[in-house]
N, C-alpha and C. Protein backbone atom coordinates (compact mmCIF):
# COMPACT_ATOMS: atom_id res chain seq x y z
N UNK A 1 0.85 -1.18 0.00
CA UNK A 1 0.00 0.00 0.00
C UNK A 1 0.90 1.24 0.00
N UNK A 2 0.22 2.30 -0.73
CA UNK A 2 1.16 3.78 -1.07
C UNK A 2 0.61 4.59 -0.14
N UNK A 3 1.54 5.41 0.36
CA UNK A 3 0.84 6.61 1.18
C UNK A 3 -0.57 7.03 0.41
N UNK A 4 -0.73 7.51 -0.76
CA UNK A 4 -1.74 8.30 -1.50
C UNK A 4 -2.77 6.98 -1.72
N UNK A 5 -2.67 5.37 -1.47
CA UNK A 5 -3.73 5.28 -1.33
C UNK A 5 -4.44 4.68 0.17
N UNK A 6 -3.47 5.01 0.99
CA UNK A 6 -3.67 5.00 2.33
C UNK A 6 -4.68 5.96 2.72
N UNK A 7 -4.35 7.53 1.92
CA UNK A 7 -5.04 8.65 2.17
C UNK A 7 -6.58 8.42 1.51
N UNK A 8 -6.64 7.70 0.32
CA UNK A 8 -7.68 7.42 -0.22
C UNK A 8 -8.95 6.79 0.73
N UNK A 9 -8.18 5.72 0.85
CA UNK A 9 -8.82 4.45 1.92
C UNK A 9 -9.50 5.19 3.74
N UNK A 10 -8.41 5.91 3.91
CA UNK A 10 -9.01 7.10 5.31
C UNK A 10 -10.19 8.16 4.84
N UNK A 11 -9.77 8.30 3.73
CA UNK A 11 -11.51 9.00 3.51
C UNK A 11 -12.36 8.31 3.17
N UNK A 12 -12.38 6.87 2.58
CA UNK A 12 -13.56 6.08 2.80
C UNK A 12 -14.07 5.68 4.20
N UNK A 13 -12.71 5.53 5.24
CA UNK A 13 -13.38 5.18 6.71
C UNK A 13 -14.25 6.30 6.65
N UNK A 14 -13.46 7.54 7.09
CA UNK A 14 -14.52 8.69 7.65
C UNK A 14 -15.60 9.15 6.56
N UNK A 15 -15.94 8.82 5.29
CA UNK A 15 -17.35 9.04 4.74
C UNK A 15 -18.06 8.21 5.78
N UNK A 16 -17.50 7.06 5.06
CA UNK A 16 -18.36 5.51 5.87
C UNK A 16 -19.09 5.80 7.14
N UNK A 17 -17.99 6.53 7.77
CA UNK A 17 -18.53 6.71 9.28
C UNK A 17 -19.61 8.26 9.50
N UNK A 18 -19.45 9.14 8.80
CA UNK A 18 -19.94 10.07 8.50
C UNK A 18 -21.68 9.26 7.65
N UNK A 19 -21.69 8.37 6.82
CA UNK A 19 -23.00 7.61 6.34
C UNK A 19 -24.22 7.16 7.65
N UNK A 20 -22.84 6.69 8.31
CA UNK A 20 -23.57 6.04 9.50
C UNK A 20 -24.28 6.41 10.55
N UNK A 21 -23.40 7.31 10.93
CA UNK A 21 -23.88 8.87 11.84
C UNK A 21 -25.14 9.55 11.20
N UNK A 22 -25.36 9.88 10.06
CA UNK A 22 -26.04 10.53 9.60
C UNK A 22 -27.58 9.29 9.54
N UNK A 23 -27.25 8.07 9.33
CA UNK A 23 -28.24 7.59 9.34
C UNK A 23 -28.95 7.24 10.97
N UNK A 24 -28.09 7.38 11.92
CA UNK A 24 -28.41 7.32 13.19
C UNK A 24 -28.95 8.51 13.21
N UNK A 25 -28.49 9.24 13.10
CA UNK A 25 -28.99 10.96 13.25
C UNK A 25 -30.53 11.30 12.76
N UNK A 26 -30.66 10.65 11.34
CA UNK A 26 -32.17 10.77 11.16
C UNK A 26 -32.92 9.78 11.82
N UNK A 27 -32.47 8.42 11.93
CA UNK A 27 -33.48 7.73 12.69
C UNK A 27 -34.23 8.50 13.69
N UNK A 28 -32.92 9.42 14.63
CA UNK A 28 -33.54 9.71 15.95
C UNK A 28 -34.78 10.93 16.02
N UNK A 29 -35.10 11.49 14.55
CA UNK A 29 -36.18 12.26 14.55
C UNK A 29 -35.26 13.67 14.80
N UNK A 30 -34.55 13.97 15.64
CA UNK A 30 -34.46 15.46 15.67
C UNK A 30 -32.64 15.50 15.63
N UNK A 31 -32.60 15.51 14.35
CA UNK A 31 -30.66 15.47 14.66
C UNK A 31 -30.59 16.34 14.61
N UNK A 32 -28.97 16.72 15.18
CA UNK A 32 -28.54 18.11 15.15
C UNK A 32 -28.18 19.17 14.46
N UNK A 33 -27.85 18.75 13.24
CA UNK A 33 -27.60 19.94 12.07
C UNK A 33 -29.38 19.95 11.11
N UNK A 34 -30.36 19.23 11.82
CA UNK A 34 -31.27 19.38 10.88
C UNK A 34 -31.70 17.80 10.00
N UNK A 35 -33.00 18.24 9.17
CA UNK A 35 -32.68 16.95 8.34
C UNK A 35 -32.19 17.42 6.88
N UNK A 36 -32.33 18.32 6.60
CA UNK A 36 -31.95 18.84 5.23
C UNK A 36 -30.44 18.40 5.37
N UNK A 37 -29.42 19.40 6.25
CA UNK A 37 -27.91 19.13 6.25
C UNK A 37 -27.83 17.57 6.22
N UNK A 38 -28.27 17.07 7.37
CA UNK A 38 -28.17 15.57 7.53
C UNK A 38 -28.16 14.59 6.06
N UNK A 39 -29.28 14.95 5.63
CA UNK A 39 -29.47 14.25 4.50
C UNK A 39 -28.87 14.67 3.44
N UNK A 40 -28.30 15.72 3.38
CA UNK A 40 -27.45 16.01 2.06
C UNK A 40 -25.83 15.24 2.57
N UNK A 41 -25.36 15.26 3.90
CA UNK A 41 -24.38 14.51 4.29
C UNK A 41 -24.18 13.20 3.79
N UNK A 42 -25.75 12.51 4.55
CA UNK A 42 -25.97 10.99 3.46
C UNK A 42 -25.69 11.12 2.30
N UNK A 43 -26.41 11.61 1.96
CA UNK A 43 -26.38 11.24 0.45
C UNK A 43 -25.06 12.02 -0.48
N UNK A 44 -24.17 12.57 0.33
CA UNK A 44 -22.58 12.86 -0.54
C UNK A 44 -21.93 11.67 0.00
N UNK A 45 -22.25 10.76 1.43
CA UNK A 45 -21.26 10.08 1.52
C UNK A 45 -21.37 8.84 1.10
N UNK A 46 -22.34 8.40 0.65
CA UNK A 46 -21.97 7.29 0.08
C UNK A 46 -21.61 7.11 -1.02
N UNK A 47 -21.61 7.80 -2.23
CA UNK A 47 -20.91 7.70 -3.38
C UNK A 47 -19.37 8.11 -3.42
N UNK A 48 -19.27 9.24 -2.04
CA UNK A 48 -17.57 9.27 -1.76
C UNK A 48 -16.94 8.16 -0.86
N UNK A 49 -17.89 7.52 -0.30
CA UNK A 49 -17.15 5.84 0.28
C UNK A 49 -16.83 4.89 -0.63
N UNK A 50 -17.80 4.61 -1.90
CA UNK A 50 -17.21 3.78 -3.11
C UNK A 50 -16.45 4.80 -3.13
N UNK A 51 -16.17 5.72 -4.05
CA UNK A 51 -15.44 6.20 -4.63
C UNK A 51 -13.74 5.85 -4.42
N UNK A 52 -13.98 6.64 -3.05
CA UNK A 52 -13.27 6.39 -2.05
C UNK A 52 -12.17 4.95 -2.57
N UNK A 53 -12.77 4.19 -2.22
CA UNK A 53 -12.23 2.91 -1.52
C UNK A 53 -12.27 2.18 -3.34
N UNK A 54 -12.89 2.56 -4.11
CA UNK A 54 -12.10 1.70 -5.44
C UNK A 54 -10.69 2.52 -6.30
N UNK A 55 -11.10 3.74 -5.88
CA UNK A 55 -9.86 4.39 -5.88
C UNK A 55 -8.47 3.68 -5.49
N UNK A 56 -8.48 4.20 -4.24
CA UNK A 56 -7.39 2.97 -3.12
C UNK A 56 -7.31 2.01 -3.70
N UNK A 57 -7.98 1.16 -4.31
CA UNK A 57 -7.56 -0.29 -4.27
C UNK A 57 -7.12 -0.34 -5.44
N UNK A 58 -7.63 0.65 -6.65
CA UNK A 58 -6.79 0.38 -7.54
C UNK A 58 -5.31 1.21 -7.55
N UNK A 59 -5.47 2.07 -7.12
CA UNK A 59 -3.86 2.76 -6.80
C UNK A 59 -2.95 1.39 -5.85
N UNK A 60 -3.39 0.75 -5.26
CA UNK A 60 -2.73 -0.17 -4.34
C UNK A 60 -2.41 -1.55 -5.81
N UNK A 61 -3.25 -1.91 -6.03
CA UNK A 61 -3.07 -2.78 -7.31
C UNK A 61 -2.13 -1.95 -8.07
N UNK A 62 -2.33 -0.91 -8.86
CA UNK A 62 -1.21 -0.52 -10.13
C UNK A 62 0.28 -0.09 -9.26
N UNK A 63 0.71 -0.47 -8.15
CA UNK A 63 2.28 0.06 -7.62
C UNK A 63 2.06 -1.37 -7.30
N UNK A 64 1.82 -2.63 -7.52
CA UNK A 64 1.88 -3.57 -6.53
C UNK A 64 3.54 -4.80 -7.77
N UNK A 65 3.94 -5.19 -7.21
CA UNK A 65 5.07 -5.45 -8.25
C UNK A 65 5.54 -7.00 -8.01
């Protein structure tokens, strides 16, 4: 693994975890930034968690020797 797709792979944790939060957050009826913010959070982070993380893996595949 390369630093740059180490960095890749850490922003899929924290979307990921940012997805999750946000879906706890609306369950609970009154989250804290709102549901508008909330839900625009969801819904950027899960296409930046794939993103994310096939990124990484192919940067980790093309240096792999």
């Amino acid at each position: 693994m390369t630093p740059k797709s180490g960095v890749f792979l850490l922003g899929s944790c924290i979307t990921a975890i940012a997805g999750v939060g946000s879906v706890f957050e609306l369950s609970s009826g009154t989250p804290d930034l709102g549901n508008l913010k909330t839900g625009v959070i969801l819904a950027l982070s899960i296409p930046l968690t794939v993103l994310f993380f096939v990124v990484a893996v192919r940067d980790t595949r093309a240096n792999m020797k």
